[in-house]
Protein backbone atom coordinates (compact mmCIF):
# COMPACT_ATOMS: atom_id res chain seq x y z
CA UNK A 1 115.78 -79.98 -53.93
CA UNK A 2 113.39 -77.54 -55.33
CA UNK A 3 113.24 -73.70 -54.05
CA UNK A 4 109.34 -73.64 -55.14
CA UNK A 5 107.60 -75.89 -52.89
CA UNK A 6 104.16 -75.93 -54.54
CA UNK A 7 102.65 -75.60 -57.72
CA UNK A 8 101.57 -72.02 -56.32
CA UNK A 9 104.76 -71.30 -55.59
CA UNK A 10 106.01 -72.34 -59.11
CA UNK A 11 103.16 -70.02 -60.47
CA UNK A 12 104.16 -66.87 -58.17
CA UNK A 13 107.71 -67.26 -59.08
CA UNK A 14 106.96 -67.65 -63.13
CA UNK A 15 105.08 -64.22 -63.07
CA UNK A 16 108.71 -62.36 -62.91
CA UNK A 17 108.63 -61.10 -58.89
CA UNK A 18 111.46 -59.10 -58.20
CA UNK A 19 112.44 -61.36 -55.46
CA UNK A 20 114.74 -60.31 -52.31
CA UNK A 21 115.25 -61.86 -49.37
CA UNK A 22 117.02 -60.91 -45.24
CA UNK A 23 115.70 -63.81 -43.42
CA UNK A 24 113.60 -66.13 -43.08
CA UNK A 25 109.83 -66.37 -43.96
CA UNK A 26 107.12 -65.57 -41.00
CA UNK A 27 103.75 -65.86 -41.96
CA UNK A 28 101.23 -63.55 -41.35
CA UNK A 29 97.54 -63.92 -40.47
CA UNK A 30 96.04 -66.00 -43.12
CA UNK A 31 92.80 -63.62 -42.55
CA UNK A 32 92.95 -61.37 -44.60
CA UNK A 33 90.74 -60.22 -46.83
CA UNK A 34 90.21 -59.75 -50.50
CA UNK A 35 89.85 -55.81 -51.44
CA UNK A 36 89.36 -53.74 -54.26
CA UNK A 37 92.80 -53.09 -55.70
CA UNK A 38 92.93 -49.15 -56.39
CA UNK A 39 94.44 -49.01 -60.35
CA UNK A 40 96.68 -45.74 -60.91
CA UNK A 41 96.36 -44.51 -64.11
CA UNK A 42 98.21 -41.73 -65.78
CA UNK A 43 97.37 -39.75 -68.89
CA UNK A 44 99.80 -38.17 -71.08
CA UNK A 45 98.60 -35.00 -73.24
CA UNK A 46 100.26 -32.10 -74.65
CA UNK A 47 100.67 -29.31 -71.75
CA UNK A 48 100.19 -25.41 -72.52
CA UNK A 49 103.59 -23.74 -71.60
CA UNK A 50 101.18 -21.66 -68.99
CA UNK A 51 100.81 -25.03 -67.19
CA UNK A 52 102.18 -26.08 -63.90
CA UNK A 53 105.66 -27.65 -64.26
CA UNK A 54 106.30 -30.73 -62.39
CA UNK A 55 110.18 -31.98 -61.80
CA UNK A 56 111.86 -34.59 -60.16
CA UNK A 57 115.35 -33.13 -58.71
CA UNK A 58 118.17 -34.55 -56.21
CA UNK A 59 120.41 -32.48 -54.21
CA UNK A 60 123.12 -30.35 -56.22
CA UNK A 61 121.12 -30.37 -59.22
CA UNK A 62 120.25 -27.68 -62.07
CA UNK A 63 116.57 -27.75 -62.63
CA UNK A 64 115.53 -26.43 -65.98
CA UNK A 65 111.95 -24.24 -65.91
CA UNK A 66 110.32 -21.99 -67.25
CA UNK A 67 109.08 -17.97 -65.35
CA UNK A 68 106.71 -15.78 -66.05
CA UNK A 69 107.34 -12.58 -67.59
CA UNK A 70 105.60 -9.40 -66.12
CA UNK A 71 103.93 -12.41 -63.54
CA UNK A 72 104.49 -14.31 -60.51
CA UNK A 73 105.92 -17.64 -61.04
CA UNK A 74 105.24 -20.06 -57.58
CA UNK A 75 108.09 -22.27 -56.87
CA UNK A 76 107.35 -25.14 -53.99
CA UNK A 77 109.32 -27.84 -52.97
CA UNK A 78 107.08 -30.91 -51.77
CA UNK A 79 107.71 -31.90 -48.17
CA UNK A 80 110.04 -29.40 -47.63
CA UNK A 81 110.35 -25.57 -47.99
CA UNK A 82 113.10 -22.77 -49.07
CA UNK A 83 115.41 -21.59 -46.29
CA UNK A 84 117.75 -19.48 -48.28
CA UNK A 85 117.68 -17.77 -52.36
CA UNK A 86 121.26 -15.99 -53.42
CA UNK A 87 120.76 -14.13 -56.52
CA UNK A 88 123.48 -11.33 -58.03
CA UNK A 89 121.37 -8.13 -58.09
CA UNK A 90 122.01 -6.34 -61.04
CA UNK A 91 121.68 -2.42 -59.88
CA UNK A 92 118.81 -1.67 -61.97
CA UNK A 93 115.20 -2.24 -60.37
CA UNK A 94 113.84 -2.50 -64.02
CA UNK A 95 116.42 -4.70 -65.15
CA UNK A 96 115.92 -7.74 -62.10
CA UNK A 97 113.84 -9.96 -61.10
CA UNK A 98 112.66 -10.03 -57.45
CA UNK A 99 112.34 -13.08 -55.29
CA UNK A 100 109.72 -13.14 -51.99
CA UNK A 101 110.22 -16.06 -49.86
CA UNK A 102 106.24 -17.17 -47.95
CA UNK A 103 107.34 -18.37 -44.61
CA UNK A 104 104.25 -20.03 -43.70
CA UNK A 105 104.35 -23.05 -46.76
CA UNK A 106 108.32 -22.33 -47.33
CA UNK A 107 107.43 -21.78 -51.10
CA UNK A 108 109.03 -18.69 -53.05
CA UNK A 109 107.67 -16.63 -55.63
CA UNK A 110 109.68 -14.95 -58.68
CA UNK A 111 108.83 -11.63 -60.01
CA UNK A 112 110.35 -11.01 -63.60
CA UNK A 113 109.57 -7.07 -65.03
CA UNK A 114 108.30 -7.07 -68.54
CA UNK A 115 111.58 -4.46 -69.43
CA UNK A 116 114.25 -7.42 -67.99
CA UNK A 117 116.89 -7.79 -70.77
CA UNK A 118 118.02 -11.18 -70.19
CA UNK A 119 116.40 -13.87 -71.61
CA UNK A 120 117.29 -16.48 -68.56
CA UNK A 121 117.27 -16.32 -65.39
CA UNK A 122 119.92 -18.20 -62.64
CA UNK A 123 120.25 -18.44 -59.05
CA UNK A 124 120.57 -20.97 -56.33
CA UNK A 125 118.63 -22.06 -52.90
CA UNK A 126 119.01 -24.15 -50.26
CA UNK A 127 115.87 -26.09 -48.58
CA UNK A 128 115.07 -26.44 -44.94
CA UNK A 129 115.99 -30.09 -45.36
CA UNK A 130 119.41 -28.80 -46.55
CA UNK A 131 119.48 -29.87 -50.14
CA UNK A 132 120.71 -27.39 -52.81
CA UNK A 133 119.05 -26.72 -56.09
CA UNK A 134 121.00 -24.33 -59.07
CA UNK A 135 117.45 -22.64 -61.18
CA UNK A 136 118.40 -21.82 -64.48
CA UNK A 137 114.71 -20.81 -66.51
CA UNK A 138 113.93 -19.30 -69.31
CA UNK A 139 111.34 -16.49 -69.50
CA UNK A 140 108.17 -17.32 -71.07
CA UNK A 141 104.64 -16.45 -71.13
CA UNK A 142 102.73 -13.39 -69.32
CA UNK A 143 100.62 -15.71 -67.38
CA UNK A 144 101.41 -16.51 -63.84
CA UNK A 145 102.77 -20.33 -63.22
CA UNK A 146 103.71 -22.84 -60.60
CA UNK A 147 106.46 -25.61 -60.49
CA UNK A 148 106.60 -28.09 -58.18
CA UNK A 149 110.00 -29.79 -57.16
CA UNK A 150 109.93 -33.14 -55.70
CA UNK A 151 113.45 -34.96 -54.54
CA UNK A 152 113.56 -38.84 -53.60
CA UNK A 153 115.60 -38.35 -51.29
CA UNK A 154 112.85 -37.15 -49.38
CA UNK A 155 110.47 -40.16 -50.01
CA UNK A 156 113.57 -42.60 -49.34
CA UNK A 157 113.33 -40.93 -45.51
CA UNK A 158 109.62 -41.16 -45.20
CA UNK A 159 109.56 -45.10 -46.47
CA UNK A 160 112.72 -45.54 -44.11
CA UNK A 161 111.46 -43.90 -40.98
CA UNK A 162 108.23 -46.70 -41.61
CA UNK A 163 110.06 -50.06 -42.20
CA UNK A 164 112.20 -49.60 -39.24
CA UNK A 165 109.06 -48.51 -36.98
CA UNK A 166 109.25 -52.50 -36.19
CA UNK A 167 111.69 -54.94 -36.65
CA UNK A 168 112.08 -56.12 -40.40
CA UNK A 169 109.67 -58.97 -40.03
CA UNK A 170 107.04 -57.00 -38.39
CA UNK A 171 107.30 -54.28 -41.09
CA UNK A 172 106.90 -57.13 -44.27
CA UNK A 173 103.39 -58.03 -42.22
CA UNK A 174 102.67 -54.17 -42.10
CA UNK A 175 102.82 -54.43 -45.73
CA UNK A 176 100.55 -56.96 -46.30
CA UNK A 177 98.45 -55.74 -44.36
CA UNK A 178 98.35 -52.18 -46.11
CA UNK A 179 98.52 -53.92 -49.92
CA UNK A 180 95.27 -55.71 -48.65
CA UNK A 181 93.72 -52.39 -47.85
CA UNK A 182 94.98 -50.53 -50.44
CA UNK A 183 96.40 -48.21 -48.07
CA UNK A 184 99.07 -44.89 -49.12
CA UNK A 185 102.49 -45.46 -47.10
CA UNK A 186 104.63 -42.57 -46.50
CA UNK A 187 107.42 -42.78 -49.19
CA UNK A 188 106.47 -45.56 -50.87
CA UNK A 189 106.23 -45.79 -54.69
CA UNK A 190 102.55 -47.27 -55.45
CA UNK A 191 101.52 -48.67 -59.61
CA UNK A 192 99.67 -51.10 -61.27
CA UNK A 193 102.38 -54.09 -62.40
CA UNK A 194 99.94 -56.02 -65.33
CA UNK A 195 101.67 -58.93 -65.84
CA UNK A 196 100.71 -61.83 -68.51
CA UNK A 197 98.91 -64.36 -66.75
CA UNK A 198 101.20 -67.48 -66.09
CA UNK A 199 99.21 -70.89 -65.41
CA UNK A 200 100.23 -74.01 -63.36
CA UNK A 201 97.88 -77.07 -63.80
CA UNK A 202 94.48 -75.32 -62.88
CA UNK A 203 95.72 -71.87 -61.51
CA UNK A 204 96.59 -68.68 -62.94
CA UNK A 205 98.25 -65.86 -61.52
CA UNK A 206 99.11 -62.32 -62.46
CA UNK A 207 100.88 -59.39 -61.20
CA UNK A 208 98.45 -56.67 -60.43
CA UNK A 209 100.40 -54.14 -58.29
CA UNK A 210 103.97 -53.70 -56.53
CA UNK A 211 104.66 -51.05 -53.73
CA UNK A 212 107.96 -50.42 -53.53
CA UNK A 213 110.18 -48.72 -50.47
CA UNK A 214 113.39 -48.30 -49.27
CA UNK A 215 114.13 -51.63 -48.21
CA UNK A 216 111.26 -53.50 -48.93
CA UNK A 217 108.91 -54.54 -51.77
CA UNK A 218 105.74 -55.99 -51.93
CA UNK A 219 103.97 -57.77 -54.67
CA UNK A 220 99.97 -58.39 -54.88
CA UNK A 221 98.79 -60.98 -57.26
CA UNK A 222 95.63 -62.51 -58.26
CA UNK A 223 95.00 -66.09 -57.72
CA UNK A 224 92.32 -67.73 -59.70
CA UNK A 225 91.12 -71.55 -59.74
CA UNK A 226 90.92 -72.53 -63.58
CA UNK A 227 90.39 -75.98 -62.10
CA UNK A 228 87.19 -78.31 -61.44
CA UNK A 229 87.79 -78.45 -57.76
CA UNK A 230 88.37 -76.70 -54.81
CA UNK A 231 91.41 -75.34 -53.24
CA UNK A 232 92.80 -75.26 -50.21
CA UNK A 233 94.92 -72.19 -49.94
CA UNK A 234 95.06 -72.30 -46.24
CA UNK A 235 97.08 -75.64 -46.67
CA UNK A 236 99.58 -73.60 -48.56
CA UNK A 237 101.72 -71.72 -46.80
CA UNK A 238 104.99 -71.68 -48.56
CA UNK A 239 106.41 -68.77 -50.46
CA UNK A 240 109.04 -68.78 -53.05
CA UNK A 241 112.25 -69.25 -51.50
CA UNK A 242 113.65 -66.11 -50.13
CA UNK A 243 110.16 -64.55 -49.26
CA UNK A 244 110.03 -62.67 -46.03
CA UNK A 245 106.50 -62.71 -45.68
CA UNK A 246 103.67 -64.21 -47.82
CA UNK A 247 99.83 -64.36 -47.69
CA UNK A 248 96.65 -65.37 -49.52
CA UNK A 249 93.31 -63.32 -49.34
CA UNK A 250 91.33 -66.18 -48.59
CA UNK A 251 91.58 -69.47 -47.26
CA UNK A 252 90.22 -71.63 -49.89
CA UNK A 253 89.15 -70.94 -53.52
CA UNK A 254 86.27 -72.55 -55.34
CA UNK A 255 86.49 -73.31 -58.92
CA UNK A 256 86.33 -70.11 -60.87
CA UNK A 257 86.80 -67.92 -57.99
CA UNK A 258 89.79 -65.64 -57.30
CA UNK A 259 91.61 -63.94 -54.59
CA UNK A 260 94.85 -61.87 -54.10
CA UNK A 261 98.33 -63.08 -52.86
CA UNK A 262 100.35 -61.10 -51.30
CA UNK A 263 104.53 -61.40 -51.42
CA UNK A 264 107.15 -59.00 -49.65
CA UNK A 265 110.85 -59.43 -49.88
CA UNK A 266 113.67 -56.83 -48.96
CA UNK A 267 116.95 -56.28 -50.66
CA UNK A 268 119.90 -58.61 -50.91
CA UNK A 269 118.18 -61.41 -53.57
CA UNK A 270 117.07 -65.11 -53.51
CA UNK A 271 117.81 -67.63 -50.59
């Protein structure tokens, strides 16, 4: 027996989903609505070595950066703040580098004299969430700069602490429901997925966008009638095998007209 039980199906599950499944499929209100699907685009340029830094960091590990010399340099951590810098003083005002911790945002900032000697500079600190970074930067320009620190393991929390708001099932028809809208979710990781276009008989569907959380992942696709007559999408209300929730944008498509899909699975792979 096949696991695609329509031609739709068949389509959905040529595109390349990254399919998971924990139970078994509910479907959600066939009502909703087609929206405009917000594209994220990213450009990548050369970046002055006065520009902001940006890094991606998990707990215990050595970021790599860059300080001002004869400046403030801003270090922030993103959702969470500095609780604690230890630094080896050296003895010699003009031969250290200060550090003044801003209670109100939790960010620090990093004072390096023109005279210091050294041409790196090392210590740790520990965030309010408990994680615990080693800085070892090089001195650079005379300009004051900014990095930003981001850890997953913060996002992870955030996208954990809104699946399990509801029961699993519940949660895959929150999804839906904020792929339709377009909608920002609290740890989730939001892109454009472009896909080739994959036809079956007179539809075509593509893989426009994924959202992806800790346990969860949801797929949008549109759905377009290539065909000479009309669909009935409302008639079709079987996922690929293994979905744990799926939905259409509309209820029935005219030739040439289109409308999103919308897939969720969690981890744990195919029925």
């Amino acid at each position: 027996m096949s696991l695609l039980p329509s031609p739709l199906a068949a389509a959905l599950a040529g595109t390349g989903l990254a399919c998971f499944a924990i139970g078994a499929t509910r479907r959600p209100d066939p009502g909703l609505k087609l929206t405009g699907l917000a594209v994220l685009a990213f450009a990548l340029a050369p970046v002055p070595a006065h520009a902001d830094q940006f890094v991606e960091a998990a707990d215990n590990a050595t970021i790599d950066c860059e300080l001002a010399r004869g400046e403030l340099t801003r270090i922030a951590l993103i959702d969470d703040g500095f609780a604690n810098v230890s630094k080896i003083a050296s003895g010699f005002p003009y031969n250290d580098f200060q550090v003044t911790h801003e209670p109100v945002r939790g960010d620090i900032y990093i004072s390096v004299p023109p005279q210091f000697a050294a041409a790196r500079v090392s210590f740790f600190a520990t965030s309010k969430a408990g994680y615990v970074y080693k800085f070892a930067c090089r001195l650079g320009g005379e300009e004051a700069t900014q990095l930003f620190i981001t850890n997953p393991a913060l996002a992870k929390a955030a996208a954990t602490e809104w699946e399990t708001e509801t029961g699993p099932e519940d949660a895959a028809i929150r999804l839906i429901e904020a792929m339709a809208s377009d909608a920002v979710l609290p740890g989730f990781t939001a892109r454009a997925e472009l896909s080739a276009p994959r036809r079956t008989g007179g539809i075509e569907v593509q893989l426009v966008a994924e959202y992806q959380g800790d346990e969860l992942t949801g797929q949008r696709f549109l759905v377009r009638n290539l065909g000479k007559e009309s669909l009935a999408l409302g008639s079709e209300r079987e996922g690929p095998a293994g979905a744990l929730a799926f939905a259409y944008g509309r209820d029935a498509l005219a030739p040439g007209e289109a409308t999103s899909a919308f897939l969720v699975f969690a981890k744990g792979g195919l029925d």
